[in-house]
Structure formats: structure tokens, C-alpha cells
PDB file of N, CA and C in Angstrom:
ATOM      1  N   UNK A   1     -67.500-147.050 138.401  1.00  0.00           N
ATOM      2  CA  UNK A   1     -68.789-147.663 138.551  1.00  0.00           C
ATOM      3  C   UNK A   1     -69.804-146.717 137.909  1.00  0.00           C
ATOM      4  N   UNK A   2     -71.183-147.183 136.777  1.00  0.00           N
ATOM      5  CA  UNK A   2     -71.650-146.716 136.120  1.00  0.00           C
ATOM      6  C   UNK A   2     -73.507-147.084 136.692  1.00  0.00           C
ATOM      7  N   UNK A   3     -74.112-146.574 137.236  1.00  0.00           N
ATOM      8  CA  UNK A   3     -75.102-146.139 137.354  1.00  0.00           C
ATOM      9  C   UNK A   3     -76.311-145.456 136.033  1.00  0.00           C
ATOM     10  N   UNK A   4     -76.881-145.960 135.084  1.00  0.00           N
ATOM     11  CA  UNK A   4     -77.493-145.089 134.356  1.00  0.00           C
ATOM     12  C   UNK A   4     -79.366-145.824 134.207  1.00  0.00           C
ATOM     13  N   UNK A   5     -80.038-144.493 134.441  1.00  0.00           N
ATOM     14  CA  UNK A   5     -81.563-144.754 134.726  1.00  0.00           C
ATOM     15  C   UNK A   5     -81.913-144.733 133.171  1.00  0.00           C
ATOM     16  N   UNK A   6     -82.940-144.433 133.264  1.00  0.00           N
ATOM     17  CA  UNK A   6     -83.988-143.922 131.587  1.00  0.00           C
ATOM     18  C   UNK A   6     -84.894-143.575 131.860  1.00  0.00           C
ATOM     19  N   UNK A   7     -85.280-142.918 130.614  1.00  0.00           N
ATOM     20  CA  UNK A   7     -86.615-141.998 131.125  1.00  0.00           C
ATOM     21  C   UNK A   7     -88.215-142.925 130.459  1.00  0.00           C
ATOM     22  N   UNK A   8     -89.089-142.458 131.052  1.00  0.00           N
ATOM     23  CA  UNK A   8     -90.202-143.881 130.827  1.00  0.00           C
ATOM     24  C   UNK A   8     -89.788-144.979 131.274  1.00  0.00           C
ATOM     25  N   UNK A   9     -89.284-144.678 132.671  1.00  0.00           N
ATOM     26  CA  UNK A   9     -89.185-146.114 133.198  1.00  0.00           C
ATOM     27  C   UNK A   9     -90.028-146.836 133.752  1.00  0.00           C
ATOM     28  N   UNK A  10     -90.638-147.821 133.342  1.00  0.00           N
ATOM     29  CA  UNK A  10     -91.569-148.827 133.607  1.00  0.00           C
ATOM     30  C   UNK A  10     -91.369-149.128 135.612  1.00  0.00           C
ATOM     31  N   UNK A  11     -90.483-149.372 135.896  1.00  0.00           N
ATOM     32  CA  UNK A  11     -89.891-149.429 137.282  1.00  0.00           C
ATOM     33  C   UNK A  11     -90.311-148.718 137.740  1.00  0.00           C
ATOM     34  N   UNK A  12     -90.366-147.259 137.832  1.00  0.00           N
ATOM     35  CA  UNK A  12     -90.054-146.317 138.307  1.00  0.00           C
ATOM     36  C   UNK A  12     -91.620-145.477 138.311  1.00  0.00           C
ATOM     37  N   UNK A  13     -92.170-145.685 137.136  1.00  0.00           N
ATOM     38  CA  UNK A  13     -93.724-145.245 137.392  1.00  0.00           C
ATOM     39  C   UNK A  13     -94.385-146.216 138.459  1.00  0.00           C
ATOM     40  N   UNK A  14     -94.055-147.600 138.195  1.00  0.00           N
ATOM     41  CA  UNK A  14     -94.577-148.665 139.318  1.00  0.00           C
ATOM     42  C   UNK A  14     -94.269-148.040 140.356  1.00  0.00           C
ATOM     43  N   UNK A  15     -93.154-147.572 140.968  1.00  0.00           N
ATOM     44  CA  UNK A  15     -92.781-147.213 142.231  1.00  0.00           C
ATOM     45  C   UNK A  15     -93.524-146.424 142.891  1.00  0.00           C
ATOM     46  N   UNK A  16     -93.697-145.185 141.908  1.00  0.00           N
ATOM     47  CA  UNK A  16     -93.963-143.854 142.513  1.00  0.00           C
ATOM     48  C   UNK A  16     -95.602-144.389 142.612  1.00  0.00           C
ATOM     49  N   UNK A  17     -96.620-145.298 142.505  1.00  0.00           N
ATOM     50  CA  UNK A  17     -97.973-145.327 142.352  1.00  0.00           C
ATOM     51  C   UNK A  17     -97.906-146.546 143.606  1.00  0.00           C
ATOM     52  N   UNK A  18     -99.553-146.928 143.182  1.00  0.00           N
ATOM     53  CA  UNK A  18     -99.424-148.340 144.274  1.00  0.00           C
ATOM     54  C   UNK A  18     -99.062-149.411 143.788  1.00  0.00           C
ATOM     55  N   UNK A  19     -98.360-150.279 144.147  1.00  0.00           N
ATOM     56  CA  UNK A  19     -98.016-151.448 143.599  1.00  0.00           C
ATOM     57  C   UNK A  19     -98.720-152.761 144.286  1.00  0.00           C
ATOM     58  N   UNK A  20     -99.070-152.489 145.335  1.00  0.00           N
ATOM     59  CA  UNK A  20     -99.179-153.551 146.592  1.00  0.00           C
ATOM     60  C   UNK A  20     -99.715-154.673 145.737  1.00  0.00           C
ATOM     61  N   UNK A  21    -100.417-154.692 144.771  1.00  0.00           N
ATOM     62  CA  UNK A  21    -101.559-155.687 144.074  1.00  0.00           C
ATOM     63  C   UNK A  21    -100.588-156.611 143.208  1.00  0.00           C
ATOM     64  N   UNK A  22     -99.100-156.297 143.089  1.00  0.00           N
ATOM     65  CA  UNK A  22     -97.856-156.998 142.011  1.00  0.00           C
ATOM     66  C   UNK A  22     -97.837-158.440 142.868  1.00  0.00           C
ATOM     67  N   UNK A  23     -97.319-159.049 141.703  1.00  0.00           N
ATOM     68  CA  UNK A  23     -96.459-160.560 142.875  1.00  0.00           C
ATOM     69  C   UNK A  23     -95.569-160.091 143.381  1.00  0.00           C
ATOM     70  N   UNK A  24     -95.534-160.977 144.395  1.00  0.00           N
ATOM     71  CA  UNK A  24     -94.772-160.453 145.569  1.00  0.00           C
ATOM     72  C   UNK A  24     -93.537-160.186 145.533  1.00  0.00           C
ATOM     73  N   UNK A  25     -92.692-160.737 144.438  1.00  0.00           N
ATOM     74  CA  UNK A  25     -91.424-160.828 144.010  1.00  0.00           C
ATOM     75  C   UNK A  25     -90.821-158.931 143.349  1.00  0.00           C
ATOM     76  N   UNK A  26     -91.939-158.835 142.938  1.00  0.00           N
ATOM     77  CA  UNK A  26     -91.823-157.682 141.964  1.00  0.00           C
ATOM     78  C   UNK A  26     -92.093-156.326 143.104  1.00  0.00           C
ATOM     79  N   UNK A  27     -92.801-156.723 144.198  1.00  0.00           N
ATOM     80  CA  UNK A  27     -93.202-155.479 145.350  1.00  0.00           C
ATOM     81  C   UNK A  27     -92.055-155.487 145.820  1.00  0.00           C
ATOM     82  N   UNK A  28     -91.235-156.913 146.217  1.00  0.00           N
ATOM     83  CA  UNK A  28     -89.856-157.020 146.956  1.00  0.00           C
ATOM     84  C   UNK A  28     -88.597-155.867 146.051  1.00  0.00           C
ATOM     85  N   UNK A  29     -88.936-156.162 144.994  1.00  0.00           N
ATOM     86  CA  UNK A  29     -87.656-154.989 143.747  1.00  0.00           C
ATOM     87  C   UNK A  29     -88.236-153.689 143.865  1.00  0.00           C
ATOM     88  N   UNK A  30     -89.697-153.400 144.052  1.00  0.00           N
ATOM     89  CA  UNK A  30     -90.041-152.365 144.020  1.00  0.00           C
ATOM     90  C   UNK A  30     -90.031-151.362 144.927  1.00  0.00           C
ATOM     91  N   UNK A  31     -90.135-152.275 146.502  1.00  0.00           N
ATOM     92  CA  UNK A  31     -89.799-151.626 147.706  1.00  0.00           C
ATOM     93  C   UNK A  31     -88.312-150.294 147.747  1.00  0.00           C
ATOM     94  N   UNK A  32     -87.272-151.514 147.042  1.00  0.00           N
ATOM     95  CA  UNK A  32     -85.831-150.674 146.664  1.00  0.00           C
ATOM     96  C   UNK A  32     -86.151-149.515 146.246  1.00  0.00           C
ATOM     97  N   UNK A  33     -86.723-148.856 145.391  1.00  0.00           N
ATOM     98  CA  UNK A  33     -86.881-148.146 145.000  1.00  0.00           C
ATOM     99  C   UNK A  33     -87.178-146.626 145.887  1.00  0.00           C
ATOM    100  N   UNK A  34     -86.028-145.865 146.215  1.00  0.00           N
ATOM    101  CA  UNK A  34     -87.072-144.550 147.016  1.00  0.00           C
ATOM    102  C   UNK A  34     -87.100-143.324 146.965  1.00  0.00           C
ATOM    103  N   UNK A  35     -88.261-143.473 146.174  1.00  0.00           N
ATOM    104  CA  UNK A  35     -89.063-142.064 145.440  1.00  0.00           C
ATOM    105  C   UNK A  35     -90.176-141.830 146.037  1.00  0.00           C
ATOM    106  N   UNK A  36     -90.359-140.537 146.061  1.00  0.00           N
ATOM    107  CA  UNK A  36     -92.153-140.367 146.761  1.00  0.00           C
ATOM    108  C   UNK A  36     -93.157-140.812 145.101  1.00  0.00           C
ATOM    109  N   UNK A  37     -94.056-141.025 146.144  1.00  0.00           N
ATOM    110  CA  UNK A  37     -95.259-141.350 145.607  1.00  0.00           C
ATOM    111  C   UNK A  37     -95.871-140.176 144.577  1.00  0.00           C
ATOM    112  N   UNK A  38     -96.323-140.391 143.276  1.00  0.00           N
ATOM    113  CA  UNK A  38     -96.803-139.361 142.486  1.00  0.00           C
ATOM    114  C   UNK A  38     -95.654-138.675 142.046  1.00  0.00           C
ATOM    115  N   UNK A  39     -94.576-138.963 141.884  1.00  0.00           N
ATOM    116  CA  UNK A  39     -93.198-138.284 140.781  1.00  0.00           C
ATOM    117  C   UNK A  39     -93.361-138.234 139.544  1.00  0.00           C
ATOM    118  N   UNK A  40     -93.128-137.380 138.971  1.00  0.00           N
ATOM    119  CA  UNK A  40     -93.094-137.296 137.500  1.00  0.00           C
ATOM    120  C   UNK A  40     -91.724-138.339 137.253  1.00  0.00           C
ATOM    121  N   UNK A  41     -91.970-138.895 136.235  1.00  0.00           N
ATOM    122  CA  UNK A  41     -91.336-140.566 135.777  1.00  0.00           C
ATOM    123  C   UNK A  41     -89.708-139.677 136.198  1.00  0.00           C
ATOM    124  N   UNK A  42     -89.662-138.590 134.642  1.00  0.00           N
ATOM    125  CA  UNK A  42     -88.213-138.166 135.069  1.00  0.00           C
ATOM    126  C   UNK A  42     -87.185-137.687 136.365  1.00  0.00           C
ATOM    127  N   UNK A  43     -88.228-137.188 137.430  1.00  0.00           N
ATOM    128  CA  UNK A  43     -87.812-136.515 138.562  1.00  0.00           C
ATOM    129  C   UNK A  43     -87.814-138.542 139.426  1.00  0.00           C
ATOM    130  N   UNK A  44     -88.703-138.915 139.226  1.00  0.00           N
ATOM    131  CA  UNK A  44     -88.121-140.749 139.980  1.00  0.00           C
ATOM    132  C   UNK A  44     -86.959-140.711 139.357  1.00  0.00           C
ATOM    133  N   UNK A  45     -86.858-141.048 138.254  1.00  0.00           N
ATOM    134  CA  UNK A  45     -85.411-141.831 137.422  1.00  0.00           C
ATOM    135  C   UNK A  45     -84.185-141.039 138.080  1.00  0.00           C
ATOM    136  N   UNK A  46     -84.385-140.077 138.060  1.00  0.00           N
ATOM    137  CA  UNK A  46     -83.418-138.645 138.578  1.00  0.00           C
ATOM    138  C   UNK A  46     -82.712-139.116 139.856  1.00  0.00           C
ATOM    139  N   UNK A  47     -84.107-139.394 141.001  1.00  0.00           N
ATOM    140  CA  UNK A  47     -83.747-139.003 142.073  1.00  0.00           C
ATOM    141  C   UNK A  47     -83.090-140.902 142.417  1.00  0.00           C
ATOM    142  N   UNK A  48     -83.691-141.930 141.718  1.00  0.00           N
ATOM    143  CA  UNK A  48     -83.102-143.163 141.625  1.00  0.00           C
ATOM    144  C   UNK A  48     -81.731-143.568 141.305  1.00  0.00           C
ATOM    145  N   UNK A  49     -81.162-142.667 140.430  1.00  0.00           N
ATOM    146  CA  UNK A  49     -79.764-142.404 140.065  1.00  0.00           C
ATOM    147  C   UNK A  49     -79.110-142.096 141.093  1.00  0.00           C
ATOM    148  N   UNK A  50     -79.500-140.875 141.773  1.00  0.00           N
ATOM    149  CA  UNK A  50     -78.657-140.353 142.957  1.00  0.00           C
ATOM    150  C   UNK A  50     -78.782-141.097 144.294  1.00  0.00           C
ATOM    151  N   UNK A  51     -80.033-142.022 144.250  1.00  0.00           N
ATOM    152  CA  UNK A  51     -79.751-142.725 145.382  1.00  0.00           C
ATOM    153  C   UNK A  51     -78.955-144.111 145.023  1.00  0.00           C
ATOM    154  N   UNK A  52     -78.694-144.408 144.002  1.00  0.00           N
ATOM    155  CA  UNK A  52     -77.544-145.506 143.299  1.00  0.00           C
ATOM    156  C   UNK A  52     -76.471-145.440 143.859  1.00  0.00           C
ATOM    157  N   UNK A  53     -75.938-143.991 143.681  1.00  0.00           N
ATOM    158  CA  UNK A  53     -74.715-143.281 143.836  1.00  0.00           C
ATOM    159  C   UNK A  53     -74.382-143.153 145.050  1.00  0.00           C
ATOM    160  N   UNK A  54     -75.088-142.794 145.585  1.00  0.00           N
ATOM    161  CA  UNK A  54     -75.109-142.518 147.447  1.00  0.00           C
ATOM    162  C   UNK A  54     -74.928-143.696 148.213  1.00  0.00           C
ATOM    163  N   UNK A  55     -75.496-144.618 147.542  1.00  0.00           N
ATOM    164  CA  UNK A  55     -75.330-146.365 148.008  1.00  0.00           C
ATOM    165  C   UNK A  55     -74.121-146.661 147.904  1.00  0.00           C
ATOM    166  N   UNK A  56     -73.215-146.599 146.356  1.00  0.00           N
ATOM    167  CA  UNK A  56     -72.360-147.069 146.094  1.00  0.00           C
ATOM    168  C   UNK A  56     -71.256-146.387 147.141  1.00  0.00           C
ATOM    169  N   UNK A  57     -71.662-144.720 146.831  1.00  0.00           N
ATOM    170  CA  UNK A  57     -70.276-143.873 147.536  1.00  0.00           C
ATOM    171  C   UNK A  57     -69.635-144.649 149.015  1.00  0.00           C
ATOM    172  N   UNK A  58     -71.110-145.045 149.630  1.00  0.00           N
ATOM    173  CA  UNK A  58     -71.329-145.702 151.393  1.00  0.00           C
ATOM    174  C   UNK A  58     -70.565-146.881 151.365  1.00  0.00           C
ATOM    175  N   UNK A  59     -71.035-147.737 150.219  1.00  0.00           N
ATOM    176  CA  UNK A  59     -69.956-148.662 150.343  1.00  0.00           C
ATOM    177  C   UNK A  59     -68.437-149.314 149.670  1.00  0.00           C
ATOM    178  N   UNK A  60     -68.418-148.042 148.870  1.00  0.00           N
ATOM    179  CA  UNK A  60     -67.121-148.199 148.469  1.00  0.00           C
ATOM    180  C   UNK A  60     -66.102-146.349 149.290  1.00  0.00           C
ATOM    181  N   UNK A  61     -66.615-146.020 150.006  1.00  0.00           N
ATOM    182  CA  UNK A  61     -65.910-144.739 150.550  1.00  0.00           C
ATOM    183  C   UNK A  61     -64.411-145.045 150.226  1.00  0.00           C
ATOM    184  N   UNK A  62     -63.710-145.531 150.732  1.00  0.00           N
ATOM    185  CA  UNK A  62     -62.094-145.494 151.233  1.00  0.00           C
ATOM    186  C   UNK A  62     -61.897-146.058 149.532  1.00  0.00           C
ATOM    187  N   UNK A  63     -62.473-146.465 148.667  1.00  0.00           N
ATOM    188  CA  UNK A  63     -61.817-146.298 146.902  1.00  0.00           C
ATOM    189  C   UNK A  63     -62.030-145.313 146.700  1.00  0.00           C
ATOM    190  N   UNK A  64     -63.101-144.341 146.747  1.00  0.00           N
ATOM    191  CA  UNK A  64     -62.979-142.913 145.647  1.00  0.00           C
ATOM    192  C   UNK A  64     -62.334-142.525 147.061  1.00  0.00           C
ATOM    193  N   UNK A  65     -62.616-142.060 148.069  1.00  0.00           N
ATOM    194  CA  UNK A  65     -61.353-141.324 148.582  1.00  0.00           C
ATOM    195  C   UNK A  65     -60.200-141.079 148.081  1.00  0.00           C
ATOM    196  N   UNK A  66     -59.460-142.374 147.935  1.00  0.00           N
ATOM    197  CA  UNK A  66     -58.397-142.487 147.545  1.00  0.00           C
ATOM    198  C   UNK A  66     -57.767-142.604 145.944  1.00  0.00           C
ATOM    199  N   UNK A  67     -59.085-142.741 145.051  1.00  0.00           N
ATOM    200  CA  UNK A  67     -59.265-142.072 143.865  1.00  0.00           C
ATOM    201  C   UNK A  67     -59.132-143.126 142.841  1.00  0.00           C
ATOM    202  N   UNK A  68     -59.099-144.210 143.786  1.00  0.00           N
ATOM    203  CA  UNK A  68     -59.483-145.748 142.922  1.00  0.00           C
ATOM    204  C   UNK A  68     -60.214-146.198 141.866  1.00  0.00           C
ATOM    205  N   UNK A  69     -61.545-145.201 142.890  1.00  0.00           N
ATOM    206  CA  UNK A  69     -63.240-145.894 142.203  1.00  0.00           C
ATOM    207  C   UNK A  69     -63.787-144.319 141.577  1.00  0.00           C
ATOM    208  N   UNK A  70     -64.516-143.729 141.274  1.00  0.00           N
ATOM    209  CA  UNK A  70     -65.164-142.889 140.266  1.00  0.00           C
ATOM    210  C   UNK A  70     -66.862-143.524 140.107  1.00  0.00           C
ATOM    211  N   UNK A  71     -67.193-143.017 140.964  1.00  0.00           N
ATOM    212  CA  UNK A  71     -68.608-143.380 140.789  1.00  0.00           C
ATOM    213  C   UNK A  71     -70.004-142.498 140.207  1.00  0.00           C
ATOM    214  N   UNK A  72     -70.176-142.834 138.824  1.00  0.00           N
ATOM    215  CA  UNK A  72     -71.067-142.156 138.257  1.00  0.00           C
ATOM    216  C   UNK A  72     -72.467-142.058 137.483  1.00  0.00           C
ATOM    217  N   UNK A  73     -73.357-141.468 138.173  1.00  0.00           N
ATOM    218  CA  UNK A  73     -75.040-141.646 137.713  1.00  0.00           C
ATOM    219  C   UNK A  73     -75.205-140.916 136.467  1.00  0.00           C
ATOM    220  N   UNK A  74     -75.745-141.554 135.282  1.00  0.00           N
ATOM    221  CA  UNK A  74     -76.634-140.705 134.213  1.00  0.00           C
ATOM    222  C   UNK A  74     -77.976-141.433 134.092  1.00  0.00           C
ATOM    223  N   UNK A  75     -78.165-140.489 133.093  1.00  0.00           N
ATOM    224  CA  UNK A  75     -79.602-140.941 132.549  1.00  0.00           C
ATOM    225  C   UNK A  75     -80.231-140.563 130.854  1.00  0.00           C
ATOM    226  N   UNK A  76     -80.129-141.946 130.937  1.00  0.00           N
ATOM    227  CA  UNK A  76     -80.764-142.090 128.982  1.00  0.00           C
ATOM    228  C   UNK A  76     -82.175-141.489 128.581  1.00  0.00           C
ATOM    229  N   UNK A  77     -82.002-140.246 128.285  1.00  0.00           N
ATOM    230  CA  UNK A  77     -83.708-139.729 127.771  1.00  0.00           C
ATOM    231  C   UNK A  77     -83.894-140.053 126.668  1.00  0.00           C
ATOM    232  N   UNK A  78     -84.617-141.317 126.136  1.00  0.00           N
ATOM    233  CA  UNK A  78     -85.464-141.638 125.309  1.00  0.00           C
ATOM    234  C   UNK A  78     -86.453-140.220 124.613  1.00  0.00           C
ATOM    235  N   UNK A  79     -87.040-139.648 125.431  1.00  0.00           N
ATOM    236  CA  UNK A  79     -87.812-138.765 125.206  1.00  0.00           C
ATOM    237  C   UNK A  79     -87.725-137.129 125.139  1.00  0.00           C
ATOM    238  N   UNK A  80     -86.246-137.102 125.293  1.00  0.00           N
ATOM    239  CA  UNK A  80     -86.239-135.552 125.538  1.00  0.00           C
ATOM    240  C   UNK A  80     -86.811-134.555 127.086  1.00  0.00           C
ATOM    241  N   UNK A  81     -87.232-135.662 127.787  1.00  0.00           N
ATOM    242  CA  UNK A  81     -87.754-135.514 129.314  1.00  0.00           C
ATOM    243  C   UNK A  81     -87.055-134.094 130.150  1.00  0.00           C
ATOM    244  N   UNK A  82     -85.495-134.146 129.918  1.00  0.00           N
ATOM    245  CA  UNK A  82     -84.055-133.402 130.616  1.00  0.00           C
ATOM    246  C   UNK A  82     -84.463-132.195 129.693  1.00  0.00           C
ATOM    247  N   UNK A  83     -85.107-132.128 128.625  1.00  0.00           N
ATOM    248  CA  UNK A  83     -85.145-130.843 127.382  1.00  0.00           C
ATOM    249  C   UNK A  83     -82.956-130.783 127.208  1.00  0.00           C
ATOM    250  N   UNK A  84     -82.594-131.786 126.610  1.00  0.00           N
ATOM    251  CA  UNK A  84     -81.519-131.730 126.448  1.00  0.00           C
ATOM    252  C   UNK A  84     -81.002-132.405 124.888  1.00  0.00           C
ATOM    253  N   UNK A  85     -82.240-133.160 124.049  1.00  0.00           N
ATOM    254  CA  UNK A  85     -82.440-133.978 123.196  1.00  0.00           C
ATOM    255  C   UNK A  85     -82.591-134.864 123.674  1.00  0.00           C
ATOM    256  N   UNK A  86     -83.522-135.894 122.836  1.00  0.00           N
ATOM    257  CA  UNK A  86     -83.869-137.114 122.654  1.00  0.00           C
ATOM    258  C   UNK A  86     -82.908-137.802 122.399  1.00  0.00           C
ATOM    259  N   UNK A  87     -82.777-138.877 122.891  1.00  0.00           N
ATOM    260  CA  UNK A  87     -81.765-140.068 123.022  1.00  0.00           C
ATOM    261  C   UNK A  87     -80.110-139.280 123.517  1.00  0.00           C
ATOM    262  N   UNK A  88     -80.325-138.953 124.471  1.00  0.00           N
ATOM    263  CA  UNK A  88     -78.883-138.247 125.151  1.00  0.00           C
ATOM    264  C   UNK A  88     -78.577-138.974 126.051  1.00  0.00           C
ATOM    265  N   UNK A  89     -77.622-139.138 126.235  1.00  0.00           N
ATOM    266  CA  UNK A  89     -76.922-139.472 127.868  1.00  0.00           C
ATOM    267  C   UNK A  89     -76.524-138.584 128.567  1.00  0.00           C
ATOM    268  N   UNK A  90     -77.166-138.472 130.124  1.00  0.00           N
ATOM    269  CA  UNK A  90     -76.746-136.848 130.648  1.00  0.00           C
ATOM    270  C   UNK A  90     -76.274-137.210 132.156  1.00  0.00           C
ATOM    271  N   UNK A  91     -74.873-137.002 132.364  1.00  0.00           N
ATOM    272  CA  UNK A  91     -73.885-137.274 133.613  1.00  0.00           C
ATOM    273  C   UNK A  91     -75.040-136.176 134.287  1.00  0.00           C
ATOM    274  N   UNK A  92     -75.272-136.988 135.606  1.00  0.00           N
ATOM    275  CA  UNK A  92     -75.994-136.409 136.951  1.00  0.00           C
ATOM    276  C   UNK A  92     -75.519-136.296 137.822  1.00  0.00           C
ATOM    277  N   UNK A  93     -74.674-137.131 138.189  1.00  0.00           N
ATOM    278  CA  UNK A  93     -74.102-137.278 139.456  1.00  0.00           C
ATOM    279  C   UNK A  93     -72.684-137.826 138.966  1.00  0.00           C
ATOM    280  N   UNK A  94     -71.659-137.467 140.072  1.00  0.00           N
ATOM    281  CA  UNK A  94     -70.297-138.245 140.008  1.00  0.00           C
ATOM    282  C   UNK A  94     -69.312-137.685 141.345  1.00  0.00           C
ATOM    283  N   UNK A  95     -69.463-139.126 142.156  1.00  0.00           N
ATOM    284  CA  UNK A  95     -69.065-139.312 143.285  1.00  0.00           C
ATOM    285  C   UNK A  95     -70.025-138.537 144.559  1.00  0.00           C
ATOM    286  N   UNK A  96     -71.673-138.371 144.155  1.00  0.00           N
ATOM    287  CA  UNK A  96     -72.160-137.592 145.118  1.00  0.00           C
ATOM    288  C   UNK A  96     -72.370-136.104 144.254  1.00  0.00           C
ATOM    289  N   UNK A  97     -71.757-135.539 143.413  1.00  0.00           N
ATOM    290  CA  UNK A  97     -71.761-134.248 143.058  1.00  0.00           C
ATOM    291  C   UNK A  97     -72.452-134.191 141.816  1.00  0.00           C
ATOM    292  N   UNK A  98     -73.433-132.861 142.027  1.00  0.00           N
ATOM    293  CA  UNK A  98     -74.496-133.047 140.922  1.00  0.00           C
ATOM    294  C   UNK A  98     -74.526-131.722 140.118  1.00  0.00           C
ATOM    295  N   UNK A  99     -73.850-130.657 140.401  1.00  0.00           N
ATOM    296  CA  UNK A  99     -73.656-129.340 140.022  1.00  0.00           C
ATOM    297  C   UNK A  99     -72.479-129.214 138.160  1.00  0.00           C
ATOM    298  N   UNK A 100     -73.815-129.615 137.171  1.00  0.00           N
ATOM    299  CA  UNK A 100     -73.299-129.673 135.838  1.00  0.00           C
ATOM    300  C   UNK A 100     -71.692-129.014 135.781  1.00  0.00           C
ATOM    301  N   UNK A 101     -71.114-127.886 136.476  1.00  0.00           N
ATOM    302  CA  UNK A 101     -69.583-127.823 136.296  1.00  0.00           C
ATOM    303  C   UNK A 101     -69.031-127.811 136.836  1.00  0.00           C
ATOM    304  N   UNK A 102     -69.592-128.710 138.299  1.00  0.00           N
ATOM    305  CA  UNK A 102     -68.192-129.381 138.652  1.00  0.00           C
ATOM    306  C   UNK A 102     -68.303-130.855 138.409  1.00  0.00           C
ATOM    307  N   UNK A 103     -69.026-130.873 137.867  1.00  0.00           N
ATOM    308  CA  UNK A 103     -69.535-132.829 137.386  1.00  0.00           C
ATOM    309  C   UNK A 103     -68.628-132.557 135.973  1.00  0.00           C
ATOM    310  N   UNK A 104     -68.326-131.687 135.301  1.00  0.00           N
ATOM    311  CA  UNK A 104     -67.386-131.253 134.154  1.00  0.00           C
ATOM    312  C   UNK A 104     -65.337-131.159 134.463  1.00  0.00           C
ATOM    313  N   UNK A 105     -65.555-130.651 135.460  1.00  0.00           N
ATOM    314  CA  UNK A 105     -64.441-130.855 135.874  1.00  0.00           C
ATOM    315  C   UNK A 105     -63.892-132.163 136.500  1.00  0.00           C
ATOM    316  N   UNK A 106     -65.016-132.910 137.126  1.00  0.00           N
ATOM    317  CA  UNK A 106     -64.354-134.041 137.996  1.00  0.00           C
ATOM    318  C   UNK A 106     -64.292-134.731 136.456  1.00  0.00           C
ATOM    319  N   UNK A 107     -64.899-135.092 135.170  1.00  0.00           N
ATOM    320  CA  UNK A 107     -65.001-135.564 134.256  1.00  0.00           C
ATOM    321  C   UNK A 107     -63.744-135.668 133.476  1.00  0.00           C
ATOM    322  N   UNK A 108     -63.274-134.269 133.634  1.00  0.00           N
ATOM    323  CA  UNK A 108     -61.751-134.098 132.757  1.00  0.00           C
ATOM    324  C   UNK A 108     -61.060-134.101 133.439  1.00  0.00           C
ATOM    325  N   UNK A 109     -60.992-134.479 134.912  1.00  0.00           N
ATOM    326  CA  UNK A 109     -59.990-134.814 135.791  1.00  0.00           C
ATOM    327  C   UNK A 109     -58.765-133.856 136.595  1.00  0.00           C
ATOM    328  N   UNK A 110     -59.404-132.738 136.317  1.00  0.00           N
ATOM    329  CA  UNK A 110     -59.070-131.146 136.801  1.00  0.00           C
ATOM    330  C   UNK A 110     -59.398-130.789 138.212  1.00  0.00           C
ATOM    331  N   UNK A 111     -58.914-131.787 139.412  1.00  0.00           N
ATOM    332  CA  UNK A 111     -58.533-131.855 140.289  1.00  0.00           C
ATOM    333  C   UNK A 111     -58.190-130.504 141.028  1.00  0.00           C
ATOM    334  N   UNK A 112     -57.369-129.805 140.430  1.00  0.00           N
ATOM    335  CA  UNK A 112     -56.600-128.328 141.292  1.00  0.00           C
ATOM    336  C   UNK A 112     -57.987-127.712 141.096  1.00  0.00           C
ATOM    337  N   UNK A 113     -59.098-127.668 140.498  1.00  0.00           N
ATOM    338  CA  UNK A 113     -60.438-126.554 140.422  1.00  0.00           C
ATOM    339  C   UNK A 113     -61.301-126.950 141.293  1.00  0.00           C
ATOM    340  N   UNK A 114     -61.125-128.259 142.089  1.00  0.00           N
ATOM    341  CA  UNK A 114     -62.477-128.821 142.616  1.00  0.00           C
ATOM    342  C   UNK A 114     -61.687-129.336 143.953  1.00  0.00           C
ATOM    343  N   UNK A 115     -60.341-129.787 144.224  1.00  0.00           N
ATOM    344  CA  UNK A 115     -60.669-130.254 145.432  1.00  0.00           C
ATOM    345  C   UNK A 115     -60.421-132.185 145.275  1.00  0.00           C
ATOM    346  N   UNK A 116     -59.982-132.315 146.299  1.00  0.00           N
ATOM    347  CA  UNK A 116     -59.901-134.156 146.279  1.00  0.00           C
ATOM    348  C   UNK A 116     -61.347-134.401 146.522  1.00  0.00           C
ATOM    349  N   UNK A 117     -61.597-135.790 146.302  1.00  0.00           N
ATOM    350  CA  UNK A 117     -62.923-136.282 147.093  1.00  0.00           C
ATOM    351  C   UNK A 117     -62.863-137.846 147.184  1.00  0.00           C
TER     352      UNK A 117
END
């Protein structure tokens, strides 16, 4: 399962500001959203990813347990936002874990360095 945000997200600046004044339809999508108020766009998109992930992990637990499911957040910087280049895709999260090498290891599937999950 693939989770991926972007940076300048239109969503996601809505979120973090007031919205209350949207149709109502659009406050209802926007509510989902939970970021504090006043986030820099990239630190929303960021923290929106990981709450993707955290959702999914809750309700799919007993598949990645058992090593079924693989559940993983990135994020498309349009802008160079991550200082990683412009137009990158950058793994954030996978299965809950956000620490760039062991998000490297669960990636190449090097299991004996990290541990089941």
C-alpha cells in the first residue's frame, strides 16, 4: 500500500489555515486532515503522510505483521521543499518507521538488520 503527499499542496495549506468559510463538502475532506494550524506546507504534507500510514498500519495490523502488506508513505517535492532535489520521490515512512536507514533496509528487505514487524 502506497501513500504519497506533494509538496505545495493546495489541501494541505487549506488545512493548516481557516477554512470554515469552504462549502461544506470541502470542510467535511478538510476536517480529515490533522495538522496543526500554521504548518509550513512541507512539514503538513510530511506529517499527513505519516498519519496515512498510521491509519492504514491500524487497520490492516495482522497483514504487515505477518508480512503480507508493506505499507509505505512518500512525498513528491515539486519544489525541492525536503532540500533533496526538485521533482524527487522521498520514502518517509514504511510500516510506521521513519528513520532514513532503517526505511533502507526494510526497502531491500534485510530483515536479519531490523527485526520482524
Amino acid at each position: 500500500m502506497l501513500f504519497i503527499g506533494h509538496s505545495s499542496c493546495g489541501a494541505i495549506k487549506a488545512a493548516s489555515g481557516d477554512y470554515a468559510g469552504l462549502e461544506p463538502a470541502i470542510v467535511k475532506e478538510l476536517d480529515t486532515i490533522r495538522i496543526d494550524k500554521g504548518v509550513a506546507n512541507i512539514d503538513g504534507v510530511t506529517r499527513n503522510v505519516h498519519n496515512q500510514v498510521a491509519d492504514a498500519l491500524a487497520d490492516f495490523a495482522d497483514k504487515v505483521k505477518e508480512g503480507h502488506l508493506l505499507v509505505v508513505g512518500a512525498v513528491y517535492d515539486f519544489n525541492n521543499d525536503m532540500k533533496q532535489g526538485a521533482g524527487k520521490l522521498k520514502v518517509i515512512d514504511v510500516n510506521g518507521e521513519s528513520d532514513p536507514a532503517r526505511i533502507k533496509l526494510l526497502l531491500a528487505g534485510d530483515e536479519s538488520k531490523h527485526g520482524a514487524y
